[in-house]
PDB file of N, CA and C in Angstrom:
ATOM      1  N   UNK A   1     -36.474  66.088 -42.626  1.00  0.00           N
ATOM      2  CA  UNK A   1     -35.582  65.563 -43.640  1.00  0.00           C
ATOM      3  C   UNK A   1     -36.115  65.988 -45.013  1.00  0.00           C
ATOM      4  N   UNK A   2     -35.284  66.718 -45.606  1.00  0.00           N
ATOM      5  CA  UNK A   2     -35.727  67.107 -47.229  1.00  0.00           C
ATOM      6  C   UNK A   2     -36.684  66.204 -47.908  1.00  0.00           C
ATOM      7  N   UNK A   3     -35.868  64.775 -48.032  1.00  0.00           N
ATOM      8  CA  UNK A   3     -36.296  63.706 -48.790  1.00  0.00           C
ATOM      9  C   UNK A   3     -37.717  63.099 -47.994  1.00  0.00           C
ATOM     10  N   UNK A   4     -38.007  63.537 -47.302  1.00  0.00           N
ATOM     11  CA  UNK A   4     -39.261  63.314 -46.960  1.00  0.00           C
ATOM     12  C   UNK A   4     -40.230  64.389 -46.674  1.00  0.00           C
ATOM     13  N   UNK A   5     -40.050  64.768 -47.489  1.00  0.00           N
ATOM     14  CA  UNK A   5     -41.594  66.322 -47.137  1.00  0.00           C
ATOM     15  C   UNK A   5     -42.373  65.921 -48.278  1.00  0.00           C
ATOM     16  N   UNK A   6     -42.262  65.304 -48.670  1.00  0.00           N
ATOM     17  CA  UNK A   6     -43.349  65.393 -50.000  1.00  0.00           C
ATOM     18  C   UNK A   6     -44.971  65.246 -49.296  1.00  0.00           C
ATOM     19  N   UNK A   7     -44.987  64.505 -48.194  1.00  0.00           N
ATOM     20  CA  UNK A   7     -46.244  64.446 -47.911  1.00  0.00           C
ATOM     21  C   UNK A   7     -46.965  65.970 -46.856  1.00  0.00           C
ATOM     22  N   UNK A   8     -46.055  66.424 -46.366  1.00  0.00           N
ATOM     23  CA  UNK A   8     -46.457  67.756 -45.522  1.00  0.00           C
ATOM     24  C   UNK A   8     -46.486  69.030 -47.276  1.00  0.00           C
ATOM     25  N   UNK A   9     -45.523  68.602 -48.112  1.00  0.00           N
ATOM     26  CA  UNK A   9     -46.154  70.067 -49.449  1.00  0.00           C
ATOM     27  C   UNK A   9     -47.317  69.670 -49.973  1.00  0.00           C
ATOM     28  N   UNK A  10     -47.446  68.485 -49.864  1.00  0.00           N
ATOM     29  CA  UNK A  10     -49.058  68.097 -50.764  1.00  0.00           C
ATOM     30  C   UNK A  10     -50.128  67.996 -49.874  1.00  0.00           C
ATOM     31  N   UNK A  11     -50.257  67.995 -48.406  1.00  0.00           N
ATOM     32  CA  UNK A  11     -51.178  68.383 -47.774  1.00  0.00           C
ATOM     33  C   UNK A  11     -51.429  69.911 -47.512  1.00  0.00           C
ATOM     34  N   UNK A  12     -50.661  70.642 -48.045  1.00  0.00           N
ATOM     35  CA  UNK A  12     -49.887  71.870 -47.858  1.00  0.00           C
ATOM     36  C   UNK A  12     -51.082  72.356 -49.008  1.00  0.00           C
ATOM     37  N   UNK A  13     -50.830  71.469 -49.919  1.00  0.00           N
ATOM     38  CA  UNK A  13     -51.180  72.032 -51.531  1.00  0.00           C
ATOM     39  C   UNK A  13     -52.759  71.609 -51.237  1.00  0.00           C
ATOM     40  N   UNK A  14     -53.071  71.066 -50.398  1.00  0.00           N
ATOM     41  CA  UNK A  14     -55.138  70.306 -50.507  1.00  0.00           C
ATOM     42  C   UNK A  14     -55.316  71.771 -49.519  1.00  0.00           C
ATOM     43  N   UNK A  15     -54.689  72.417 -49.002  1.00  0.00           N
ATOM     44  CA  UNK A  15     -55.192  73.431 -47.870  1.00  0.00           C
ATOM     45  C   UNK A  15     -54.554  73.545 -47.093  1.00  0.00           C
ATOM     46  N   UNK A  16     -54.233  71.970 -45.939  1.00  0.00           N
ATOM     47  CA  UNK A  16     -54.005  71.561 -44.375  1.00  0.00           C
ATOM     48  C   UNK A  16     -53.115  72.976 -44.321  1.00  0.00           C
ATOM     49  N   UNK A  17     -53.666  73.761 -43.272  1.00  0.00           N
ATOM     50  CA  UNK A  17     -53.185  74.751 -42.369  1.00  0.00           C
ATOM     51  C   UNK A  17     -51.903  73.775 -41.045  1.00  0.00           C
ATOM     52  N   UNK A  18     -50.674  73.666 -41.745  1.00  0.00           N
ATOM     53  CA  UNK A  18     -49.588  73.031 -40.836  1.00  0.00           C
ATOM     54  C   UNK A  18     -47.950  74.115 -40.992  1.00  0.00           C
ATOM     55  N   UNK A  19     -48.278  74.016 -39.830  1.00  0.00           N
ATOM     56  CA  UNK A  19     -46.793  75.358 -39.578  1.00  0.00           C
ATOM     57  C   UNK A  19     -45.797  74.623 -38.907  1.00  0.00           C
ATOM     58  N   UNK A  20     -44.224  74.754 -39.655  1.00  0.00           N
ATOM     59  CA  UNK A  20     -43.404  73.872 -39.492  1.00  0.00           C
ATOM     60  C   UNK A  20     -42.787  75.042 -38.350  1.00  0.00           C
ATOM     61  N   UNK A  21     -42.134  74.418 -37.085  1.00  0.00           N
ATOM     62  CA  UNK A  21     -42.152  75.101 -35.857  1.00  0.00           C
ATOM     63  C   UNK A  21     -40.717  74.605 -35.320  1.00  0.00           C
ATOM     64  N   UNK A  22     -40.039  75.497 -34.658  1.00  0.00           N
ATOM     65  CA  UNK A  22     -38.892  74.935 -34.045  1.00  0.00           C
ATOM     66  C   UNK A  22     -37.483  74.052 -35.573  1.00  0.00           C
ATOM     67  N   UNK A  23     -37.685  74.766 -36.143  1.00  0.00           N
ATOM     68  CA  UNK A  23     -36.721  73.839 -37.018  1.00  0.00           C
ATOM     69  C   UNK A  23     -35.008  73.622 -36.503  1.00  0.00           C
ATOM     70  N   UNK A  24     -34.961  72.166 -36.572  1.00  0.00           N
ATOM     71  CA  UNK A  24     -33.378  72.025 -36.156  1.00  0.00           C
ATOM     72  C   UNK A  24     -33.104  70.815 -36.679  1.00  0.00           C
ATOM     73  N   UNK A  25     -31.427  70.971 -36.192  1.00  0.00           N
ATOM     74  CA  UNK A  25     -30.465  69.715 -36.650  1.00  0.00           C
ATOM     75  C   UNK A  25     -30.688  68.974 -35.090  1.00  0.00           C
ATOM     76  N   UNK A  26     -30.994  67.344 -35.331  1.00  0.00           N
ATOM     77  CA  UNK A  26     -30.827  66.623 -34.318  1.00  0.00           C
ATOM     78  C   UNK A  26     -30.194  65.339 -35.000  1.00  0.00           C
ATOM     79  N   UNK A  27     -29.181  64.781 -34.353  1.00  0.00           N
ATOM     80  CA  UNK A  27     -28.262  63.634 -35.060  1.00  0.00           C
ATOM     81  C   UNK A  27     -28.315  63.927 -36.587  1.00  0.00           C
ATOM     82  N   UNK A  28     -27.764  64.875 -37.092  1.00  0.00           N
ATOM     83  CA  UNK A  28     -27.122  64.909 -38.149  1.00  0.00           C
ATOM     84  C   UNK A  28     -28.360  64.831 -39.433  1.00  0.00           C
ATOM     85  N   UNK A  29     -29.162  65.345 -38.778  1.00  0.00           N
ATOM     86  CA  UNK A  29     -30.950  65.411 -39.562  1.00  0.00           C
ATOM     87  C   UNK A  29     -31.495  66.515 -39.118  1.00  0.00           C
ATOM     88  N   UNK A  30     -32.374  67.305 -40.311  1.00  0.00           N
ATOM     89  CA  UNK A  30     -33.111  68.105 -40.542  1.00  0.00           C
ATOM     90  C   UNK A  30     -34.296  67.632 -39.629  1.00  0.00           C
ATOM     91  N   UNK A  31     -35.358  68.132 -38.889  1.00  0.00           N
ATOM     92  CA  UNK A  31     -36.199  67.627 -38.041  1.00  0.00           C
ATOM     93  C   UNK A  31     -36.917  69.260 -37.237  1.00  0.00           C
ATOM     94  N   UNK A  32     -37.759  69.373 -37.547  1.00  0.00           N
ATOM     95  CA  UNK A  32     -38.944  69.919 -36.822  1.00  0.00           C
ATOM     96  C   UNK A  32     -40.031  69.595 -35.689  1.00  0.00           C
ATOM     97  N   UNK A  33     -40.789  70.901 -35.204  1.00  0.00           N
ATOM     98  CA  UNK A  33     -42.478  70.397 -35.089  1.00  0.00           C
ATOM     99  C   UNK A  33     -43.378  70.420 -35.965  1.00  0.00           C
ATOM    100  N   UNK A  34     -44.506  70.458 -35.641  1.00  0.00           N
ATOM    101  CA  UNK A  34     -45.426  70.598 -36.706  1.00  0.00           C
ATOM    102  C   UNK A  34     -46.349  71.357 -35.461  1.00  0.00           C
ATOM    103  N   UNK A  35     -46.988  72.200 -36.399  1.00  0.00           N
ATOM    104  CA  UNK A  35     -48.628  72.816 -35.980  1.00  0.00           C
ATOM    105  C   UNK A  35     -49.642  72.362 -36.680  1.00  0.00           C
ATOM    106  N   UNK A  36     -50.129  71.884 -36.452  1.00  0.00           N
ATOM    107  CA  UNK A  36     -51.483  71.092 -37.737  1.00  0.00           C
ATOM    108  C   UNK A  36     -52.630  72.040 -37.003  1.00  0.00           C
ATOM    109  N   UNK A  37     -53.589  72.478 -37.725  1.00  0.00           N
ATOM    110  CA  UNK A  37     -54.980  73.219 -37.450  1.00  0.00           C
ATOM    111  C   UNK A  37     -56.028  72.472 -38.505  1.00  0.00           C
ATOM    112  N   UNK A  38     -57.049  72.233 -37.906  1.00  0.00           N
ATOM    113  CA  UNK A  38     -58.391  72.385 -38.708  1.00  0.00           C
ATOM    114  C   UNK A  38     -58.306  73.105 -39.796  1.00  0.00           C
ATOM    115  N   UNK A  39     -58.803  72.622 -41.214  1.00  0.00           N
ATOM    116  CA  UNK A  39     -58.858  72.841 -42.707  1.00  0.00           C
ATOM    117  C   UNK A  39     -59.352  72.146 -43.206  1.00  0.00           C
ATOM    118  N   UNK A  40     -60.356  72.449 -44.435  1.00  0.00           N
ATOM    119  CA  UNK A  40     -60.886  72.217 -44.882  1.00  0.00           C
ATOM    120  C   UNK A  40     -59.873  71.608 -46.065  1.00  0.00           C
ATOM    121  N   UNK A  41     -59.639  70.380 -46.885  1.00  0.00           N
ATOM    122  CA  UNK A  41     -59.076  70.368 -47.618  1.00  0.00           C
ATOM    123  C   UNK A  41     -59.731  69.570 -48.853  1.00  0.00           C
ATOM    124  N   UNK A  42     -58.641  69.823 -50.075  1.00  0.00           N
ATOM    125  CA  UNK A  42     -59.285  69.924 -51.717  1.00  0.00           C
ATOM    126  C   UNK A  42     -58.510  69.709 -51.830  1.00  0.00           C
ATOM    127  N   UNK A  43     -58.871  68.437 -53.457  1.00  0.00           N
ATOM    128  CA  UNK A  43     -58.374  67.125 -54.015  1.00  0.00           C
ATOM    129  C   UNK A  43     -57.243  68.047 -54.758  1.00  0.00           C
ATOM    130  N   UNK A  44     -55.996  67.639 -54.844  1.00  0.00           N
ATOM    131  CA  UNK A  44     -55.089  67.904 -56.008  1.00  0.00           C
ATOM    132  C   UNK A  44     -54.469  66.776 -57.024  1.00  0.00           C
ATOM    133  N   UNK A  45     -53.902  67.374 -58.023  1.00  0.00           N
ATOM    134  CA  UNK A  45     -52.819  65.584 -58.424  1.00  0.00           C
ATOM    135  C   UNK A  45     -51.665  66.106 -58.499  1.00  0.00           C
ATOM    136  N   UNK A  46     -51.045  64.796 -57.453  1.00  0.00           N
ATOM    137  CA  UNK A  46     -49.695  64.781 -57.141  1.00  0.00           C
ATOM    138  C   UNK A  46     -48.886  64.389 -58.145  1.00  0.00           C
ATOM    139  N   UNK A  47     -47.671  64.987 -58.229  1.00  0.00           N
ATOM    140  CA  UNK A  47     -47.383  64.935 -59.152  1.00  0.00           C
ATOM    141  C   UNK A  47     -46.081  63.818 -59.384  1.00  0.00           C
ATOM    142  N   UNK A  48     -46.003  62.446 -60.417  1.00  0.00           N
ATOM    143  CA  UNK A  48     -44.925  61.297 -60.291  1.00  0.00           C
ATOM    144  C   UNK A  48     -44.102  61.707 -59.871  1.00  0.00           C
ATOM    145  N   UNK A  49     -43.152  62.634 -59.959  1.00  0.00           N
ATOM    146  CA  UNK A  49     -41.755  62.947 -59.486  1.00  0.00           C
ATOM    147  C   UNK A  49     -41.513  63.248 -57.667  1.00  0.00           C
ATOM    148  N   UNK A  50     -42.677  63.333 -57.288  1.00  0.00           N
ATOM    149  CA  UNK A  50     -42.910  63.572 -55.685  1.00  0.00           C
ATOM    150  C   UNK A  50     -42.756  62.045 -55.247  1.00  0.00           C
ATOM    151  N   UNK A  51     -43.161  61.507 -55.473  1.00  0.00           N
ATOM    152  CA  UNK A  51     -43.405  59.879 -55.231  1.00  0.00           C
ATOM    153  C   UNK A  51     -42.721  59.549 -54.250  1.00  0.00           C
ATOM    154  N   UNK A  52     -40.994  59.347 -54.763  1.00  0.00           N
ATOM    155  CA  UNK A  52     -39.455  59.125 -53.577  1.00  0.00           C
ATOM    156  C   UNK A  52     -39.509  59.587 -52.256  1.00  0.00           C
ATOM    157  N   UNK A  53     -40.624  61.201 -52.529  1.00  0.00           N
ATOM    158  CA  UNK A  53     -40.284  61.934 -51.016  1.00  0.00           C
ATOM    159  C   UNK A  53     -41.597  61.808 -50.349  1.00  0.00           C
ATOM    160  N   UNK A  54     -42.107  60.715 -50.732  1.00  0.00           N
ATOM    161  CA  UNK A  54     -43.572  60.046 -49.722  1.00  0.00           C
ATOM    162  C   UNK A  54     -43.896  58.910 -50.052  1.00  0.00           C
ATOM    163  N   UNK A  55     -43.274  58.032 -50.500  1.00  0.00           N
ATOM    164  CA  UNK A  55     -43.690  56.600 -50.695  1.00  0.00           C
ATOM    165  C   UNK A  55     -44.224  56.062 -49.406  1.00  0.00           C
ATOM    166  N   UNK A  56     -43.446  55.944 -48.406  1.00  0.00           N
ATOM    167  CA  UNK A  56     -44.350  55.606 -47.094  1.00  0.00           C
ATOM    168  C   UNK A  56     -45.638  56.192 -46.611  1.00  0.00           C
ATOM    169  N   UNK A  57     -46.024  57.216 -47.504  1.00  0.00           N
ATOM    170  CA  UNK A  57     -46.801  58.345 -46.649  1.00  0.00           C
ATOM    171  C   UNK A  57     -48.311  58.172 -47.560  1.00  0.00           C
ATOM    172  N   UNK A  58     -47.663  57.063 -48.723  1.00  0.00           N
ATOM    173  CA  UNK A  58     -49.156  57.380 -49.403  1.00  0.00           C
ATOM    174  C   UNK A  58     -50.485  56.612 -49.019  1.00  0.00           C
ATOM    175  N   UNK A  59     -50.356  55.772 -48.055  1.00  0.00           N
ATOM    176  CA  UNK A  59     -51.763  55.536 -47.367  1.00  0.00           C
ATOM    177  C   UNK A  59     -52.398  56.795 -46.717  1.00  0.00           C
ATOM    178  N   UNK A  60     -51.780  57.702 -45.894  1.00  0.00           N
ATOM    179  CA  UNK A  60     -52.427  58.363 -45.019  1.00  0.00           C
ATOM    180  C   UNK A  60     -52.568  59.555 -46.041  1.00  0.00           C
ATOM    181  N   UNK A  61     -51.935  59.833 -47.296  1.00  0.00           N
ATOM    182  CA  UNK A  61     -52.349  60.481 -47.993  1.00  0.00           C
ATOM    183  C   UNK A  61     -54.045  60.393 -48.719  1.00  0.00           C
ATOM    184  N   UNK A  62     -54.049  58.507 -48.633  1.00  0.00           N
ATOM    185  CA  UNK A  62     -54.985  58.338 -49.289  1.00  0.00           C
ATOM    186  C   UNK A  62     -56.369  58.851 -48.394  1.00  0.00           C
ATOM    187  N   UNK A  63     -56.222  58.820 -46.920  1.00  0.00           N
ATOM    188  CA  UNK A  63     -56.989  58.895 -45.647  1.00  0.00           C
ATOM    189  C   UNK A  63     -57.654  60.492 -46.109  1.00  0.00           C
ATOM    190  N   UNK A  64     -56.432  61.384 -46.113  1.00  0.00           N
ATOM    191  CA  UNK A  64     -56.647  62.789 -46.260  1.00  0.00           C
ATOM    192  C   UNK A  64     -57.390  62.868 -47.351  1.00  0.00           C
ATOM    193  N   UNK A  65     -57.040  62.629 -48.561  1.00  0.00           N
ATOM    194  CA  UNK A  65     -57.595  62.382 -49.365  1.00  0.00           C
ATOM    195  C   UNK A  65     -58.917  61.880 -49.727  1.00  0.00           C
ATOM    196  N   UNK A  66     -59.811  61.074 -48.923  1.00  0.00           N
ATOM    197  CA  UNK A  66     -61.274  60.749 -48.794  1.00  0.00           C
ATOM    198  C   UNK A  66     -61.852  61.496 -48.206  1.00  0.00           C
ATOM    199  N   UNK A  67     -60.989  62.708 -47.490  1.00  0.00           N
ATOM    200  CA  UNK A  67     -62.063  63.628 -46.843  1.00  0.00           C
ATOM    201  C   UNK A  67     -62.174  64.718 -46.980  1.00  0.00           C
ATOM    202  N   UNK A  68     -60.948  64.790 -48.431  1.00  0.00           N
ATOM    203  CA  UNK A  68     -61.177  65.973 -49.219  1.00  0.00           C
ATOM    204  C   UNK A  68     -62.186  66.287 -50.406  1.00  0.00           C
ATOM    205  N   UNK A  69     -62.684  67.509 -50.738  1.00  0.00           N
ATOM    206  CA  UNK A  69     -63.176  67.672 -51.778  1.00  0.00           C
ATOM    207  C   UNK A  69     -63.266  67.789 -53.028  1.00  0.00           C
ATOM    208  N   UNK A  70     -63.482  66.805 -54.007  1.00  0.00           N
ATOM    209  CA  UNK A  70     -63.004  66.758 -55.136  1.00  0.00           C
ATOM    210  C   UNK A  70     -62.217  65.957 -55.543  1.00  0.00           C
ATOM    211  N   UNK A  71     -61.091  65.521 -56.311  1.00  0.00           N
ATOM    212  CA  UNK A  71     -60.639  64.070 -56.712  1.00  0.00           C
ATOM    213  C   UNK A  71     -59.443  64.338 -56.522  1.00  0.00           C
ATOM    214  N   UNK A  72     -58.606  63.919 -55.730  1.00  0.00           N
ATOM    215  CA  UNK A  72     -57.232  63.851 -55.703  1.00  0.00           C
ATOM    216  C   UNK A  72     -56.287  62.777 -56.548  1.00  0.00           C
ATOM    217  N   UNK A  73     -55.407  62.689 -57.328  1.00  0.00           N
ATOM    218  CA  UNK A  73     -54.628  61.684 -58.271  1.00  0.00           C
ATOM    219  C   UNK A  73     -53.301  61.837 -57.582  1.00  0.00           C
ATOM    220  N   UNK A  74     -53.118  59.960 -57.786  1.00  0.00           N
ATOM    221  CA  UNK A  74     -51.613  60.099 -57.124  1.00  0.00           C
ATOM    222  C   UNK A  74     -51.029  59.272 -58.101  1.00  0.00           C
ATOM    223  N   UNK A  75     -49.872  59.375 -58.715  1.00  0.00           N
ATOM    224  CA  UNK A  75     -49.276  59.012 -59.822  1.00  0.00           C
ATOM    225  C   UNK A  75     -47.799  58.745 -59.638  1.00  0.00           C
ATOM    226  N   UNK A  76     -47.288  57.818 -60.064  1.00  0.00           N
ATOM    227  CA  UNK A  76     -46.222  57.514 -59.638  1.00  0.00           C
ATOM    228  C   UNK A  76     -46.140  56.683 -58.814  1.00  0.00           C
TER     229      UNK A  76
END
């Protein structure tokens, strides 16, 4: 779903090696796989206007985020 990728571009943006796989329409929704690989990932700041398209997502952002390098900011 569009309105929810914000958290797969900003893990995208720390490094995470994730390859969006199989893309299709299922019930009237955008919906994929995912490939996730081992990566090393680095702090970015997210930027307020992302916020809408990961509000649910920002705990596990915060997860990724402690085990990245360097300081990640989440705003918004």
């Amino acid at each position: 779903n569009p309105t929810r990728t914000g958290l797969l571009l900003t893990l995208q943006e720390m490094g995470a090696r994730i390859d969006i796989v199989d893309p299709r329409n299922e019930g009237g929704e955008d919906v994929a796989d995912l490939r996730v690989r081992y990566s090393e990932l680095k702090g970015v700041a997210v930027p307020p206007e992302r916020a809408p398209t990961m509000i649910d997502e920002y705990p596990v952002l915060a997860v990724a985020a402690s085990f990245a390098e360097g300081e990640t900011l989440m705003e918004g």
